[in-house]
PDB file of N, CA and C in Angstrom:
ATOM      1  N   UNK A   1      31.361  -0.984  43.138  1.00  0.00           N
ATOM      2  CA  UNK A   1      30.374  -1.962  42.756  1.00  0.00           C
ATOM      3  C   UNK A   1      29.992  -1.712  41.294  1.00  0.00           C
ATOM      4  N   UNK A   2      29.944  -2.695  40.681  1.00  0.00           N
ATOM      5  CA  UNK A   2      29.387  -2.525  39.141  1.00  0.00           C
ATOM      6  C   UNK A   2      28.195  -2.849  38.925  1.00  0.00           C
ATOM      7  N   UNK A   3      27.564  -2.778  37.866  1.00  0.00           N
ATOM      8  CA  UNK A   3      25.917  -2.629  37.025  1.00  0.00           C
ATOM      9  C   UNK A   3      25.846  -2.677  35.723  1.00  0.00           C
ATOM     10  N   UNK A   4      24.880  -3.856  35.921  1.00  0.00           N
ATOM     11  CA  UNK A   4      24.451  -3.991  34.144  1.00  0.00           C
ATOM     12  C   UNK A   4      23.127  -2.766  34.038  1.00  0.00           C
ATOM     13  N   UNK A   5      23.267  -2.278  33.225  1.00  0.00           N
ATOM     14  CA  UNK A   5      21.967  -1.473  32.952  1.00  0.00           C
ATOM     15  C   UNK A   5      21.882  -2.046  30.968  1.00  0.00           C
ATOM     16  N   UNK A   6      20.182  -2.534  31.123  1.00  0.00           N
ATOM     17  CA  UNK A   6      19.990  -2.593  29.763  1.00  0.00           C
ATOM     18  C   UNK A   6      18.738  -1.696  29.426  1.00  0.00           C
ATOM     19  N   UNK A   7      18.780  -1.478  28.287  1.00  0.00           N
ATOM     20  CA  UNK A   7      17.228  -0.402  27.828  1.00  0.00           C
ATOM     21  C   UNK A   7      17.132  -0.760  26.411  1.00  0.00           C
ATOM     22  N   UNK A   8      15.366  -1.094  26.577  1.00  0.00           N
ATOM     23  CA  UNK A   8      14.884  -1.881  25.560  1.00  0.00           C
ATOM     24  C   UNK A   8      13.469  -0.854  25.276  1.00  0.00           C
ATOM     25  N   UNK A   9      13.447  -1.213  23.996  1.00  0.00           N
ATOM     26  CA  UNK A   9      12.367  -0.008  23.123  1.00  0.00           C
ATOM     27  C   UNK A   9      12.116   0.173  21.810  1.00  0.00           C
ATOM     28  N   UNK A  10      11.500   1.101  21.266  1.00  0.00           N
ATOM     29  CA  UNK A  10      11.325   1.467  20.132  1.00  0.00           C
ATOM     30  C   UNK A  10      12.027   2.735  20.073  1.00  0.00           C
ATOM     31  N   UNK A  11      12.940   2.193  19.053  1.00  0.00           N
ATOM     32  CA  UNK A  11      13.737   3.648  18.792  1.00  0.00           C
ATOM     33  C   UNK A  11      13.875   4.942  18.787  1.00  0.00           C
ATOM     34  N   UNK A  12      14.260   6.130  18.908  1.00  0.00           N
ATOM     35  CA  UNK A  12      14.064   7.306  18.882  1.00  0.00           C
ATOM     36  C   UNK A  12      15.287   8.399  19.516  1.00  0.00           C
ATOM     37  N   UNK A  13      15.173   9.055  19.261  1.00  0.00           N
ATOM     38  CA  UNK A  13      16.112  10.526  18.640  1.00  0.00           C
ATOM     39  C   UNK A  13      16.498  10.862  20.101  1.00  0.00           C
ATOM     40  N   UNK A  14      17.921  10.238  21.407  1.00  0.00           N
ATOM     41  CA  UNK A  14      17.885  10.787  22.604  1.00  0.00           C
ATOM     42  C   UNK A  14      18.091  10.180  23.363  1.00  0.00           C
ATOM     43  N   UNK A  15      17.692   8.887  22.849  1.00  0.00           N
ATOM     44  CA  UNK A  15      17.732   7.643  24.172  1.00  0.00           C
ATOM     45  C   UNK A  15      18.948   7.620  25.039  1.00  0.00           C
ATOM     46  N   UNK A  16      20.008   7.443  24.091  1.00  0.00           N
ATOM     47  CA  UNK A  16      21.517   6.838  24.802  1.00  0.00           C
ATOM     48  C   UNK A  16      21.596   8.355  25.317  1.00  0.00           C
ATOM     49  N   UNK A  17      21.408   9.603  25.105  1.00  0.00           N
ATOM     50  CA  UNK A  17      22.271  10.444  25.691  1.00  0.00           C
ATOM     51  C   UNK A  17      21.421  11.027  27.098  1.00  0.00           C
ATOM     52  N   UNK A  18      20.109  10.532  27.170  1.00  0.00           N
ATOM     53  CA  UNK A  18      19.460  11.135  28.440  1.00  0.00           C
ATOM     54  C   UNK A  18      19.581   9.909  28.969  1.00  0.00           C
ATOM     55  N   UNK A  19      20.090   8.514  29.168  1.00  0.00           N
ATOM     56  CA  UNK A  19      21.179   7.588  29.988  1.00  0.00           C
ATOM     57  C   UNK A  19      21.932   7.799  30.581  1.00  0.00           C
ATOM     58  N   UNK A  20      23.126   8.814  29.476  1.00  0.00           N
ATOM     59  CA  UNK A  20      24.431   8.861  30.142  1.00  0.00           C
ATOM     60  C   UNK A  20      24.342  10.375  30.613  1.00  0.00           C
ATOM     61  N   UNK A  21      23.651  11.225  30.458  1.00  0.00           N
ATOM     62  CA  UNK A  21      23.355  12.338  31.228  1.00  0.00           C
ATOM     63  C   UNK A  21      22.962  12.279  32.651  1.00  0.00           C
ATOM     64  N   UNK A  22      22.140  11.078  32.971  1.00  0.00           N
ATOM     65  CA  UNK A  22      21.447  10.761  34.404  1.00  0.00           C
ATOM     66  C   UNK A  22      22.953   9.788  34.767  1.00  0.00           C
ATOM     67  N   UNK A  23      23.433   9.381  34.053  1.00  0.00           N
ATOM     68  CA  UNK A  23      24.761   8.564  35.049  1.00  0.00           C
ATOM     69  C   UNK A  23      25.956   9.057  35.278  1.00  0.00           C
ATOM     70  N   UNK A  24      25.687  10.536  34.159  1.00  0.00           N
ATOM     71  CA  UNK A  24      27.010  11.708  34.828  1.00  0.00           C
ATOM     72  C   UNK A  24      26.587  12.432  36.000  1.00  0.00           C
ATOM     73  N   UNK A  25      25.504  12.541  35.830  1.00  0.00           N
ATOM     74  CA  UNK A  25      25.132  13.609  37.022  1.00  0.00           C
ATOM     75  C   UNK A  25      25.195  13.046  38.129  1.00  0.00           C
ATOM     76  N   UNK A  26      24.706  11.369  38.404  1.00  0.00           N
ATOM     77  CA  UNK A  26      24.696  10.588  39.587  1.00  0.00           C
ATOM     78  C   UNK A  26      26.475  10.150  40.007  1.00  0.00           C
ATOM     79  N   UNK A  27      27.224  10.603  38.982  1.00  0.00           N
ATOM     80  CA  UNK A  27      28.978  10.385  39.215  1.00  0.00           C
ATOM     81  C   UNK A  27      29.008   8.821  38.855  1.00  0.00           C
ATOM     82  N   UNK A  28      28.312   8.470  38.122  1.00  0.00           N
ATOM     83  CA  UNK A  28      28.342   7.063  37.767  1.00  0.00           C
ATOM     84  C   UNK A  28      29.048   6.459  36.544  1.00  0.00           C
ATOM     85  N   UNK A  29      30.176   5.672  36.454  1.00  0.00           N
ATOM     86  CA  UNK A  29      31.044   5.581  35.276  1.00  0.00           C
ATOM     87  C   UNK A  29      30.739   4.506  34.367  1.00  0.00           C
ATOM     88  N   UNK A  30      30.525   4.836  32.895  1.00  0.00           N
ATOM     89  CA  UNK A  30      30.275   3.894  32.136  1.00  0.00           C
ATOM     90  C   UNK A  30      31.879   3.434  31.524  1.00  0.00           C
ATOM     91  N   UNK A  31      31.443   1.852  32.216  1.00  0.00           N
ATOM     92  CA  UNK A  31      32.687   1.285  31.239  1.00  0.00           C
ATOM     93  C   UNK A  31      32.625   0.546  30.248  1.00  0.00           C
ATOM     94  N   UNK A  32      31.677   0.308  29.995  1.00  0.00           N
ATOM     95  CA  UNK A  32      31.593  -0.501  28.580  1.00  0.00           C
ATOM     96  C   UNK A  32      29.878  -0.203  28.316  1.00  0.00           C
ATOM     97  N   UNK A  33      29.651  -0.301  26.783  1.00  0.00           N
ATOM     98  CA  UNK A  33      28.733  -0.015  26.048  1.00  0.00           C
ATOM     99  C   UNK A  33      28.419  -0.447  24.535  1.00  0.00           C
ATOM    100  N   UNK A  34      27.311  -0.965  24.607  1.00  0.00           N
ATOM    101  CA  UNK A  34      27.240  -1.645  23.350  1.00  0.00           C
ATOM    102  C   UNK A  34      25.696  -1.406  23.020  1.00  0.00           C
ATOM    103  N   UNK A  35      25.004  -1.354  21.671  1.00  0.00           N
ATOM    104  CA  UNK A  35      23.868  -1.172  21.124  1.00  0.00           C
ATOM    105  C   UNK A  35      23.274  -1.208  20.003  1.00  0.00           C
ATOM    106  N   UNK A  36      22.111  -1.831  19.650  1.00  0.00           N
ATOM    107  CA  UNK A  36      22.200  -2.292  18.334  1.00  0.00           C
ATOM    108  C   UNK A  36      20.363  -1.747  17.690  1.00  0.00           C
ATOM    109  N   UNK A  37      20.164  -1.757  16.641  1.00  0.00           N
ATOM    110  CA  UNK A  37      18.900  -1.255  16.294  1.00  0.00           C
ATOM    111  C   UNK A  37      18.154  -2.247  15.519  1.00  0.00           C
ATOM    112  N   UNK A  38      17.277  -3.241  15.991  1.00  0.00           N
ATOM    113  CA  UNK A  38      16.870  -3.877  15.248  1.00  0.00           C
ATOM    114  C   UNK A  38      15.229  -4.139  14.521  1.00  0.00           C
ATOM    115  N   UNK A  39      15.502  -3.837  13.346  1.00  0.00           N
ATOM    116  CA  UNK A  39      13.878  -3.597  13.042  1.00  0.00           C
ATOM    117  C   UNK A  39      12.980  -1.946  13.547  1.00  0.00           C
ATOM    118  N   UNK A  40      13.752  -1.096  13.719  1.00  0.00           N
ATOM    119  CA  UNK A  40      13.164  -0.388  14.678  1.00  0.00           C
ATOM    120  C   UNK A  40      12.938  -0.039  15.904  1.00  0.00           C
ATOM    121  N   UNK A  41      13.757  -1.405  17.044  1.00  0.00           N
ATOM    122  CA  UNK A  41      13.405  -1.358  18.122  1.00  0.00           C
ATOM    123  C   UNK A  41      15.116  -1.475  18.924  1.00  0.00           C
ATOM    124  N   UNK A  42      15.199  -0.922  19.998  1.00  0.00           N
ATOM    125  CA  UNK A  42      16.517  -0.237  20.170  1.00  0.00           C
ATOM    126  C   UNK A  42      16.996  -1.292  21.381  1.00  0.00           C
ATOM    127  N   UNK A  43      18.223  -1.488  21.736  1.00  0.00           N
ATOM    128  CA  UNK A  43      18.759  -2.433  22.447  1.00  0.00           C
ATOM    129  C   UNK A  43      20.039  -1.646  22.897  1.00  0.00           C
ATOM    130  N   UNK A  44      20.212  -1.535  24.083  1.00  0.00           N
ATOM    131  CA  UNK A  44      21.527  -1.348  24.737  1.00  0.00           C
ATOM    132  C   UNK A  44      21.606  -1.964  25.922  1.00  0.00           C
ATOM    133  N   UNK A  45      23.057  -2.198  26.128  1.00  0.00           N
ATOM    134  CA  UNK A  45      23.804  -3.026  27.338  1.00  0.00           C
ATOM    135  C   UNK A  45      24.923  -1.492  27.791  1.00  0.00           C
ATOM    136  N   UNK A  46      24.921  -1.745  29.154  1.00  0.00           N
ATOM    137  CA  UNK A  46      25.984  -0.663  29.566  1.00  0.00           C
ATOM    138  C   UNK A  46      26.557  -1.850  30.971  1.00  0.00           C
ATOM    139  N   UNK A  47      27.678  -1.961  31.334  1.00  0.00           N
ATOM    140  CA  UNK A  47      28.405  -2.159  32.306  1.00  0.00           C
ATOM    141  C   UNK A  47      29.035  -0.462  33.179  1.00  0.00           C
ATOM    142  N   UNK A  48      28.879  -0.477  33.839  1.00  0.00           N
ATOM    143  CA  UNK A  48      28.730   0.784  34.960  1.00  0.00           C
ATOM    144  C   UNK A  48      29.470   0.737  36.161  1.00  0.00           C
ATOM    145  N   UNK A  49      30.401   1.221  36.761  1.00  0.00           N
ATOM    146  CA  UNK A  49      30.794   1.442  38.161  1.00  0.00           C
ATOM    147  C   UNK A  49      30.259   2.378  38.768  1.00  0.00           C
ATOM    148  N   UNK A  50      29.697   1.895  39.839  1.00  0.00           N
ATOM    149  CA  UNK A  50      29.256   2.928  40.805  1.00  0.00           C
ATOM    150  C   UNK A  50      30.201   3.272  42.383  1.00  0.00           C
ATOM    151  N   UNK A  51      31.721   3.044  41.902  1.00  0.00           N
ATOM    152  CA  UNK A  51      32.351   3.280  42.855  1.00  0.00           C
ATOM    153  C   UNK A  51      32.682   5.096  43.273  1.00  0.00           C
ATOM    154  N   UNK A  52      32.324   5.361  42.606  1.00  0.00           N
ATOM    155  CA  UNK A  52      32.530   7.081  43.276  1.00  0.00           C
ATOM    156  C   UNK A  52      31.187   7.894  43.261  1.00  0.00           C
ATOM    157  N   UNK A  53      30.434   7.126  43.214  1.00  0.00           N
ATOM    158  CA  UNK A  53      28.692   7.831  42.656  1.00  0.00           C
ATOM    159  C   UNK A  53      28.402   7.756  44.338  1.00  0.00           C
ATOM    160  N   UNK A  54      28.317   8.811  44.585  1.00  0.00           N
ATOM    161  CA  UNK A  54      27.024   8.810  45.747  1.00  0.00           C
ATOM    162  C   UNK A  54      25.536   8.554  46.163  1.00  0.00           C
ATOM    163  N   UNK A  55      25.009   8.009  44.816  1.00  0.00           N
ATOM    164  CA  UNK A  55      23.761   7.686  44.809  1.00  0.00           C
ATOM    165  C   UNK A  55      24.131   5.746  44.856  1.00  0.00           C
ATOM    166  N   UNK A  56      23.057   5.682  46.199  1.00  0.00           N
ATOM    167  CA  UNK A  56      23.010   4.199  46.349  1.00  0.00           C
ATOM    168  C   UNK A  56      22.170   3.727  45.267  1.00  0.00           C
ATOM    169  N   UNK A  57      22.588   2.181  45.037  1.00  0.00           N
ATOM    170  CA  UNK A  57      22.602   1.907  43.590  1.00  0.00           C
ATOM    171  C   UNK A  57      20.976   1.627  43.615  1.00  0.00           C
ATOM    172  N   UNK A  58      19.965   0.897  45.056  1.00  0.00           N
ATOM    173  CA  UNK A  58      18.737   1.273  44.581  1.00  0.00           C
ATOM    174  C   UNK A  58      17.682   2.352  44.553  1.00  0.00           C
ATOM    175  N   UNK A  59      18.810   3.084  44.737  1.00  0.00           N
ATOM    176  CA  UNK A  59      17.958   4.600  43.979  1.00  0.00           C
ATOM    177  C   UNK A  59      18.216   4.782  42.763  1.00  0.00           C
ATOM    178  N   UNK A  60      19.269   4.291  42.266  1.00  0.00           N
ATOM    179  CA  UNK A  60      20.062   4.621  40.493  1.00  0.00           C
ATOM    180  C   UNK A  60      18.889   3.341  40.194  1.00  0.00           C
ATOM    181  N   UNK A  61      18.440   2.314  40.576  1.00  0.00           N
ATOM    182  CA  UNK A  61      17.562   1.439  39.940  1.00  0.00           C
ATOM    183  C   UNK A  61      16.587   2.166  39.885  1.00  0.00           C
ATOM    184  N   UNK A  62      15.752   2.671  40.675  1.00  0.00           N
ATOM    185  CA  UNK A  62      14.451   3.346  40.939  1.00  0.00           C
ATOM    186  C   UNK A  62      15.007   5.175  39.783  1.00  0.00           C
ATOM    187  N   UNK A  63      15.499   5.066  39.705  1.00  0.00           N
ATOM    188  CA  UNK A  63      15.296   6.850  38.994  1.00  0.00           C
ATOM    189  C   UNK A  63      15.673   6.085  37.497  1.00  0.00           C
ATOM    190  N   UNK A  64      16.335   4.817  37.108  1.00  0.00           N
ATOM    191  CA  UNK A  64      16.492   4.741  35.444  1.00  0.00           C
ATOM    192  C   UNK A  64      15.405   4.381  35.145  1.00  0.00           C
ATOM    193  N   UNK A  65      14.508   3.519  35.784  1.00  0.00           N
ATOM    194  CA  UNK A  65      12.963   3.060  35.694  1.00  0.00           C
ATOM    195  C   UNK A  65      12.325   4.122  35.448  1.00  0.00           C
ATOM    196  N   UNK A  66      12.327   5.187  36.588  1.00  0.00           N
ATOM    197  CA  UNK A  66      11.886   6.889  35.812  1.00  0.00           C
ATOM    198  C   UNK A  66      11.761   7.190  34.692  1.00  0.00           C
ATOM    199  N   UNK A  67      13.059   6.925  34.824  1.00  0.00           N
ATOM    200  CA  UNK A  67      13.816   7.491  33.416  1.00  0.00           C
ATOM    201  C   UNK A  67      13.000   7.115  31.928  1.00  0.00           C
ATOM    202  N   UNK A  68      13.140   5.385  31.976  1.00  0.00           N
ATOM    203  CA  UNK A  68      12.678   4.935  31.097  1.00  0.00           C
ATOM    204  C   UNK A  68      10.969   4.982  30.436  1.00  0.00           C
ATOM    205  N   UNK A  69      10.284   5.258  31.771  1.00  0.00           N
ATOM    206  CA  UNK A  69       9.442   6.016  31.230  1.00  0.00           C
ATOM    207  C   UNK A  69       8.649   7.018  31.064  1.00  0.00           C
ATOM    208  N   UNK A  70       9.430   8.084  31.543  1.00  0.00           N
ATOM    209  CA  UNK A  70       9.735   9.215  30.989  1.00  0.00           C
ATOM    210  C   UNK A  70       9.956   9.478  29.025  1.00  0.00           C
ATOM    211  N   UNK A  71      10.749   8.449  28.698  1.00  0.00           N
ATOM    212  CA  UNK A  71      10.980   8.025  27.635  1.00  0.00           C
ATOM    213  C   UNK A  71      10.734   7.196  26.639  1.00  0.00           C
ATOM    214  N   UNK A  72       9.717   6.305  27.535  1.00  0.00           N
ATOM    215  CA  UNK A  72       8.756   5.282  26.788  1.00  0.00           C
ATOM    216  C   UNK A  72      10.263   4.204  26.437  1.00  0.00           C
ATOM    217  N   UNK A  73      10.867   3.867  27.306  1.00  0.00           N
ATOM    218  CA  UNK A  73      11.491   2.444  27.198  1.00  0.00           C
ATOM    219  C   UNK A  73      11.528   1.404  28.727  1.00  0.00           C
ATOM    220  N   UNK A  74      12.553   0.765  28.613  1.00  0.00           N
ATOM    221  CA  UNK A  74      12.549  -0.101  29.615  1.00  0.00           C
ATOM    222  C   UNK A  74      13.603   0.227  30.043  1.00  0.00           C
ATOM    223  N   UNK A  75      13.953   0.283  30.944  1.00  0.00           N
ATOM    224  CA  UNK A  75      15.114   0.562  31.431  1.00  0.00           C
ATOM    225  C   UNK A  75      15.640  -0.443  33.062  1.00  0.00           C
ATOM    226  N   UNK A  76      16.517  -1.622  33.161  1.00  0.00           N
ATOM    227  CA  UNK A  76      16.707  -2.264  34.376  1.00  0.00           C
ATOM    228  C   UNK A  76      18.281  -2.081  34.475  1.00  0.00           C
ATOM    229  N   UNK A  77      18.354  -2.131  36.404  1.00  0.00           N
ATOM    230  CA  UNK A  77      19.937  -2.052  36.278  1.00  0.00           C
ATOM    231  C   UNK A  77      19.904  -3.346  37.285  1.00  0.00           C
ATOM    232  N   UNK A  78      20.503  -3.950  37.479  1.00  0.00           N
ATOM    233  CA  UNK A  78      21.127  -5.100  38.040  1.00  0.00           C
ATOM    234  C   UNK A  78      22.178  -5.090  38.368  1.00  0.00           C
ATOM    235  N   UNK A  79      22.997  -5.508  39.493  1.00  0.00           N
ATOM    236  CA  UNK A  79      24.266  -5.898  40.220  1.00  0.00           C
ATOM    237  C   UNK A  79      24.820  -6.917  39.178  1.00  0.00           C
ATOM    238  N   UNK A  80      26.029  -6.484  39.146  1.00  0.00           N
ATOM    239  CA  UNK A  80      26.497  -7.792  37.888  1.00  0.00           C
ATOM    240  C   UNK A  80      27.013  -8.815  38.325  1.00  0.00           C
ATOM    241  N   UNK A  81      27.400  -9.483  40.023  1.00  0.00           N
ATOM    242  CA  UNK A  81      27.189 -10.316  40.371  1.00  0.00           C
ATOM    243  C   UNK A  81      25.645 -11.299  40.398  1.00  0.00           C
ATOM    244  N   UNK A  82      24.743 -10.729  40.222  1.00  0.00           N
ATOM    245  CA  UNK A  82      23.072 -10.780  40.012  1.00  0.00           C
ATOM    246  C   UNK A  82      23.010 -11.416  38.333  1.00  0.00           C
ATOM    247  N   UNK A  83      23.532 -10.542  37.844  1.00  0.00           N
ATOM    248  CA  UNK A  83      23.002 -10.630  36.409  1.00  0.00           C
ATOM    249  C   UNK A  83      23.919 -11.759  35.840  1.00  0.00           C
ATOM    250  N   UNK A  84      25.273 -12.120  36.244  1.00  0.00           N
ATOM    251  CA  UNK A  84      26.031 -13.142  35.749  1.00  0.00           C
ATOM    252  C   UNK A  84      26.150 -14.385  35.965  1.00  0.00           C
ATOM    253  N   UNK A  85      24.654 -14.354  37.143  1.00  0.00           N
ATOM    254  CA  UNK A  85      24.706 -15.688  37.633  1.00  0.00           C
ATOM    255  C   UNK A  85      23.208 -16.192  37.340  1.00  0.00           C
ATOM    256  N   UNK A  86      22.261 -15.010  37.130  1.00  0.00           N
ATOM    257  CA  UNK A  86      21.471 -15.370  36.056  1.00  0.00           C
ATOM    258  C   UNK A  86      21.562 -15.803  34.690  1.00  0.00           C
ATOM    259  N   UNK A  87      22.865 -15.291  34.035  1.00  0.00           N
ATOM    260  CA  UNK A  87      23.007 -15.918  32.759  1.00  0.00           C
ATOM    261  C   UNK A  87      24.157 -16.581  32.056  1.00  0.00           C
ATOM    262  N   UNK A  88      24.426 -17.517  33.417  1.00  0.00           N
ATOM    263  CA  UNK A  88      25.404 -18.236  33.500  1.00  0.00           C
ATOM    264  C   UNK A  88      24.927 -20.277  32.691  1.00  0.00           C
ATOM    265  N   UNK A  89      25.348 -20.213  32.049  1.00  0.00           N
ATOM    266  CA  UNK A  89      24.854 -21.854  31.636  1.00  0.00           C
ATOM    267  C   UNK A  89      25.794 -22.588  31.799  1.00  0.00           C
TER     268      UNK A  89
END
C-alpha cells in the first residue's frame, strides 16, 4: 500500500531527517521525494510504500502527527488512492 505524507512549517535544521528516521525504523520505503523552501517556510511531499512495514498505516498516521509536533510542523499521511482522488480535476 502506498502514502502521501506531506510536512508543512517553518523551516529548521532536522526536519527531513527525523521523517525518514521514523520511516526507517517503521520499515517504511520512501519512493519519491520532493521539497522546497519558501520564504522561510518548508514544504515536502514524500510518496511511501508501506508494503513490508509492519506498522499499520493508522498508526504511521497517528505517530507522524507526533512527530510533527514534536517538531513544530504539520505533518499528514494519506492513502494515495485518498489523496488522488482528492486532487483530481
Amino acid at each position: 500500500m502506498k502514502g502521501i505524507i506531506t510536512v508543512l512549517g517553518k523551516d529548521k535544521v532536522g526536519i527531513i531527517a527525523r521523517v525518514c528516521v521514523y520511516l526507517s525504523d517503521s520499515g517504511v520505503n520512501i519512493l519519491d521525494i520532493s521539497q522546497t523552501i519558501v520564504q522561510g517556510y518548508f514544504n515536502m511531499m514524500m510518496i511511501v510504500d508501506f508494503a513490508q512495514s509492519p506498522l499499520k498505516f493508522e498508526d504511521a498516521a497517528e505517530g507522524l502527527e507526533k512527530l510533527g509536533n514534536e517538531i513544530g510542523v504539520r505533518i499528514q499521511l494519506q492513502h494515495e488512492d485518498i489523496f488522488n482522488s482528492m486532487h483530481r480535476i
